[in-house]
Protein backbone atom coordinates (compact mmCIF):
# COMPACT_ATOMS: atom_id res chain seq x y z
CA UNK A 1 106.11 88.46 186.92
CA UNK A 2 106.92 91.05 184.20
CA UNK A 3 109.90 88.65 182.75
CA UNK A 4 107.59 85.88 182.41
CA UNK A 5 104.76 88.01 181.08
CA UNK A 6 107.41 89.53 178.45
CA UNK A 7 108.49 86.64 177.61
CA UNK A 8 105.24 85.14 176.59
CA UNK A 9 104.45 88.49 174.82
CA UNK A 10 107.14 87.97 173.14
CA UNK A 11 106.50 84.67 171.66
CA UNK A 12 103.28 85.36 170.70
CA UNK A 13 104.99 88.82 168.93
CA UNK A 14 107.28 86.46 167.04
CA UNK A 15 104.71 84.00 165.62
CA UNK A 16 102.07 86.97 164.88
CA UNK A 17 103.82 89.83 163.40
CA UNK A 18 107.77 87.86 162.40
CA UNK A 19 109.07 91.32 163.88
CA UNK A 20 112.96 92.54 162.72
CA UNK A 21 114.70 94.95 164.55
CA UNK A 22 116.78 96.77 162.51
CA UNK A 23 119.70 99.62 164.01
CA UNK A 24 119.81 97.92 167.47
CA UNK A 25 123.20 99.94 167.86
CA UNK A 26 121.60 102.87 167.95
CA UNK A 27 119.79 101.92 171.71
CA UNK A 28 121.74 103.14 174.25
CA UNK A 29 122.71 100.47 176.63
CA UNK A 30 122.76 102.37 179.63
CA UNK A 31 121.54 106.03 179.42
CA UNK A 32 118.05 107.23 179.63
CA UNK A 33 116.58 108.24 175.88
CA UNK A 34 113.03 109.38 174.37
CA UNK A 35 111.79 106.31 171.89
CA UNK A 36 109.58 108.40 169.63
CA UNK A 37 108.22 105.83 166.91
CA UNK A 38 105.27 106.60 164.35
CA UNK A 39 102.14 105.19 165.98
CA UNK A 40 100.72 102.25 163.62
CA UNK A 41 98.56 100.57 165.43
CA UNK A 42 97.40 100.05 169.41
CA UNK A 43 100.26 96.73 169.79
CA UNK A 44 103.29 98.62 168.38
CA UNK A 45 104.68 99.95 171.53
CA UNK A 46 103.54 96.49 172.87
CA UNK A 47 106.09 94.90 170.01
CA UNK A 48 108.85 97.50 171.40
CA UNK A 49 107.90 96.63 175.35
CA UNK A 50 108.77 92.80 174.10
CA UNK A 51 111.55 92.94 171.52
CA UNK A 52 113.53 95.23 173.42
CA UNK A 53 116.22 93.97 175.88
CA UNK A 54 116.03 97.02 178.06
CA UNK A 55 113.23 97.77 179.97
CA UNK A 56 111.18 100.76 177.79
CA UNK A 57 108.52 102.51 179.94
CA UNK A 58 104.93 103.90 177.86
CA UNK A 59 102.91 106.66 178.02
CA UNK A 60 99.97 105.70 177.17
CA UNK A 61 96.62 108.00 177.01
CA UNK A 62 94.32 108.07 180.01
CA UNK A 63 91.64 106.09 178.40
CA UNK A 64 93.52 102.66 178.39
CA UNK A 65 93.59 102.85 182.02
CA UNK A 66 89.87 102.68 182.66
CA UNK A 67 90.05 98.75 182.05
CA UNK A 68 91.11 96.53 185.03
CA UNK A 69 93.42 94.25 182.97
CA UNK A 70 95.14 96.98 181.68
CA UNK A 71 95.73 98.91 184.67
CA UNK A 72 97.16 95.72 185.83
CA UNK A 73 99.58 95.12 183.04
CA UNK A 74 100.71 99.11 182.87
CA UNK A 75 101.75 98.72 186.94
CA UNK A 76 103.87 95.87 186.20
CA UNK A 77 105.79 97.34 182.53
CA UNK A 78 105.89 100.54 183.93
CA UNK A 79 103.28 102.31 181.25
CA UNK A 80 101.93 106.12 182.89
CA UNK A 81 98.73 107.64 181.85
CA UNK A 82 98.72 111.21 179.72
CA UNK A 83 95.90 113.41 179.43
CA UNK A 84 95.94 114.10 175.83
CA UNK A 85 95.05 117.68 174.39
CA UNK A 86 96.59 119.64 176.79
CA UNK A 87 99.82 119.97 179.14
CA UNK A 88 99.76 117.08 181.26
CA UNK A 89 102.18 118.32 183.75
CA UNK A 90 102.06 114.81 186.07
CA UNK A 91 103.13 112.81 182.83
CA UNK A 92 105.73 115.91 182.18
CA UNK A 93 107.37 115.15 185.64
CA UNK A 94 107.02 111.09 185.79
CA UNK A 95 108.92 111.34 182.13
CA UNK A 96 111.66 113.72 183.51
CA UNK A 97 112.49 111.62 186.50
CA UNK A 98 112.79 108.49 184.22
CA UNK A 99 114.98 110.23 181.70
CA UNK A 100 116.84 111.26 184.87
CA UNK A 101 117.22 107.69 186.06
CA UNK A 102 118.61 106.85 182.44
CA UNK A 103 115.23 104.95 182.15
CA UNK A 104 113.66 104.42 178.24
CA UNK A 105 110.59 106.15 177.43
CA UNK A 106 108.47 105.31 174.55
CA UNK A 107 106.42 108.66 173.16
CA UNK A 108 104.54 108.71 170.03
CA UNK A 109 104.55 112.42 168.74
CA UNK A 110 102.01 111.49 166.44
CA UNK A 111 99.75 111.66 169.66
CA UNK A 112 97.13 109.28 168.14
CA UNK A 113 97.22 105.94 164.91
CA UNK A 114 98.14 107.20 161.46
CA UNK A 115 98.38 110.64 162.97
CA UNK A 116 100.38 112.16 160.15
CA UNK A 117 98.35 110.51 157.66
CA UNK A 118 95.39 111.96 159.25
CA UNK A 119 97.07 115.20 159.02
CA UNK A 120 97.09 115.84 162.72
CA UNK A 121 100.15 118.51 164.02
CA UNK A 122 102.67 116.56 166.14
CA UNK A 123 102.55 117.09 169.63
CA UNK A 124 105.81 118.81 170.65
CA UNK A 125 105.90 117.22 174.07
CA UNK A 126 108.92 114.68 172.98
CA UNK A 127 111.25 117.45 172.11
CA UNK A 128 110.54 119.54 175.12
CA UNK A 129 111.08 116.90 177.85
CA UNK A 130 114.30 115.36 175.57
CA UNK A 131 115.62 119.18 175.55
CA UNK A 132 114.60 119.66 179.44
CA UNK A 133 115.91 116.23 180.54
CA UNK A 134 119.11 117.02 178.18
CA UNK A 135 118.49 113.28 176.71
CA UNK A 136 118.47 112.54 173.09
CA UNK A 137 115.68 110.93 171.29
CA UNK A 138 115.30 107.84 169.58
CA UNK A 139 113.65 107.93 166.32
CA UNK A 140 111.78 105.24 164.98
CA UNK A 141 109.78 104.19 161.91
CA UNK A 142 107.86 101.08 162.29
CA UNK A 143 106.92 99.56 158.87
CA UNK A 144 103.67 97.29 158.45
CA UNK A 145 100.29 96.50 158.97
CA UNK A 146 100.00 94.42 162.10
CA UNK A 147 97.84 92.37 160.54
CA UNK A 148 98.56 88.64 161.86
CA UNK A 149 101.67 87.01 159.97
CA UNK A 150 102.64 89.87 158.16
CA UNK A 151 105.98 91.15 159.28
CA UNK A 152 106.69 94.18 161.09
CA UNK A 153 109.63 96.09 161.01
CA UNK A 154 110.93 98.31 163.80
CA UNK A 155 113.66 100.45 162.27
CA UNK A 156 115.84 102.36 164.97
CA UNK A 157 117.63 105.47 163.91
CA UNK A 158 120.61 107.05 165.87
CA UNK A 159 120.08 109.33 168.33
CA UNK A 160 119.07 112.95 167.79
CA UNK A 161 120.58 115.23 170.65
CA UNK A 162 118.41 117.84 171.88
CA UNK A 163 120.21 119.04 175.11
CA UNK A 164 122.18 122.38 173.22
CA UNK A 165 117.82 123.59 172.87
CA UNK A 166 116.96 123.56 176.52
CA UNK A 167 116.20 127.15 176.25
CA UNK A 168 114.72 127.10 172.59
CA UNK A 169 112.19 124.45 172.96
CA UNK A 170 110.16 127.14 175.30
CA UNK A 171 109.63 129.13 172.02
CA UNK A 172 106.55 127.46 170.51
CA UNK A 173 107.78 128.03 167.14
CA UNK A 174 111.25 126.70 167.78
CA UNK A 175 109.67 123.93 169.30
CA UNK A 176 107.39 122.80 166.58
CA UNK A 177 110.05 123.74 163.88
CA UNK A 178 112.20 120.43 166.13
CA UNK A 179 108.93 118.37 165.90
CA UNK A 180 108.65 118.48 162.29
CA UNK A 181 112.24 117.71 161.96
CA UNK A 182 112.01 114.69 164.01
CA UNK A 183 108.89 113.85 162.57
CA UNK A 184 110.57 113.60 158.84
CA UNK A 185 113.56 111.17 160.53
CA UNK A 186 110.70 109.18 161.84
CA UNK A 187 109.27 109.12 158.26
CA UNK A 188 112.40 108.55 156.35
CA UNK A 189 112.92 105.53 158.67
CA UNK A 190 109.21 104.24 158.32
CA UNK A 191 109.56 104.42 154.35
CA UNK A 192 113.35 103.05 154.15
CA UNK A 193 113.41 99.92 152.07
CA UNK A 194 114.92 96.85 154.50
């Protein structure tokens, strides 16, 4: 069910948004890693889920899951609810055991659309679990509007290893200090000219 559902996703991904992956090198092809892209708009992890060869598991916030269909879809691609605003320690352990199982996890830092443009702080969840897990993260910058036939770009940078900041990270200040430096690789990758 989910390779047929993918599949159609992603044909309908293709004719909507034209997507281009650019830095597909930088995926591991077997090891669990943190995708951390900027958060755009409500179908960009959607675009990842699709265009991705490996499967990439969501966390998604807690809201999404009060409609039917999309409980439905988030059991079959493997997307896990978050409480956002405060330590959600069930997401915390579903997202270590996946990293654990060399699984893909997709987090947006941003915690919410256009976060950094709304001048939200980034959550420093990503860097905690990548340091705890001893995984690297992903960065990502997704370029465009998502409006339909525009292209969107998913640019993938290499992999930022966090595992030498396992004991760090529990510093809140350390922590956020990593956050903002991820955060400005996933803007110098949203704003690179492809």
């Amino acid at each position: 069910m989910r390779v047929i559902i993918k599949f159609i996703f992603k044909i309908i991904a293709i004719i909507l948004y034209r997507p281009k992956i650019v830095g597909k090198e930088n995926l591991p092809k077997d090891t669990g890693a943190l995708i951390c892209p900027n958060h755009v708009h409500n179908l960009d992890s959607a675009v990842i889920v699709a265009m991705f060869k490996r499967k990439v598991n969501v966390l998604a916030k807690e809201e999404l899951f009060k409609n039917g269909f999309i409980r439905w879809i988030a059991d079959i691609f493997g997307v896990y609810p978050v409480k956002r605003g405060r330590a959600d320690l069930q997401a915390i352990k579903i997202s270590l055991k996946l990293l654990k199982n060399d699984e893909l996890l997709l987090m947006f830092p941003e915690g919410t659309r256009h976060g950094l443009d709304k001048g939200k702080k980034p959550k420093n969840g990503a860097v905690l679990i990548a340091a705890t897990a001893g995984k690297p993260i992903i960065p990502i910058g997704i370029q465009g509007s998502f409006k339909p036939f525009r292209k969107v770009i998913v640019n993938i940078g290499k992999p930022i290893d966090y595992s030498q900041y396992s004991e760090e990270v529990k510093e809140k200040e350390q922590a956020s200090k990593l956050t903002q430096e991820l955060m400005q690789e996933i803007v110098k990758l949203r704003d690179a000219k492809i």
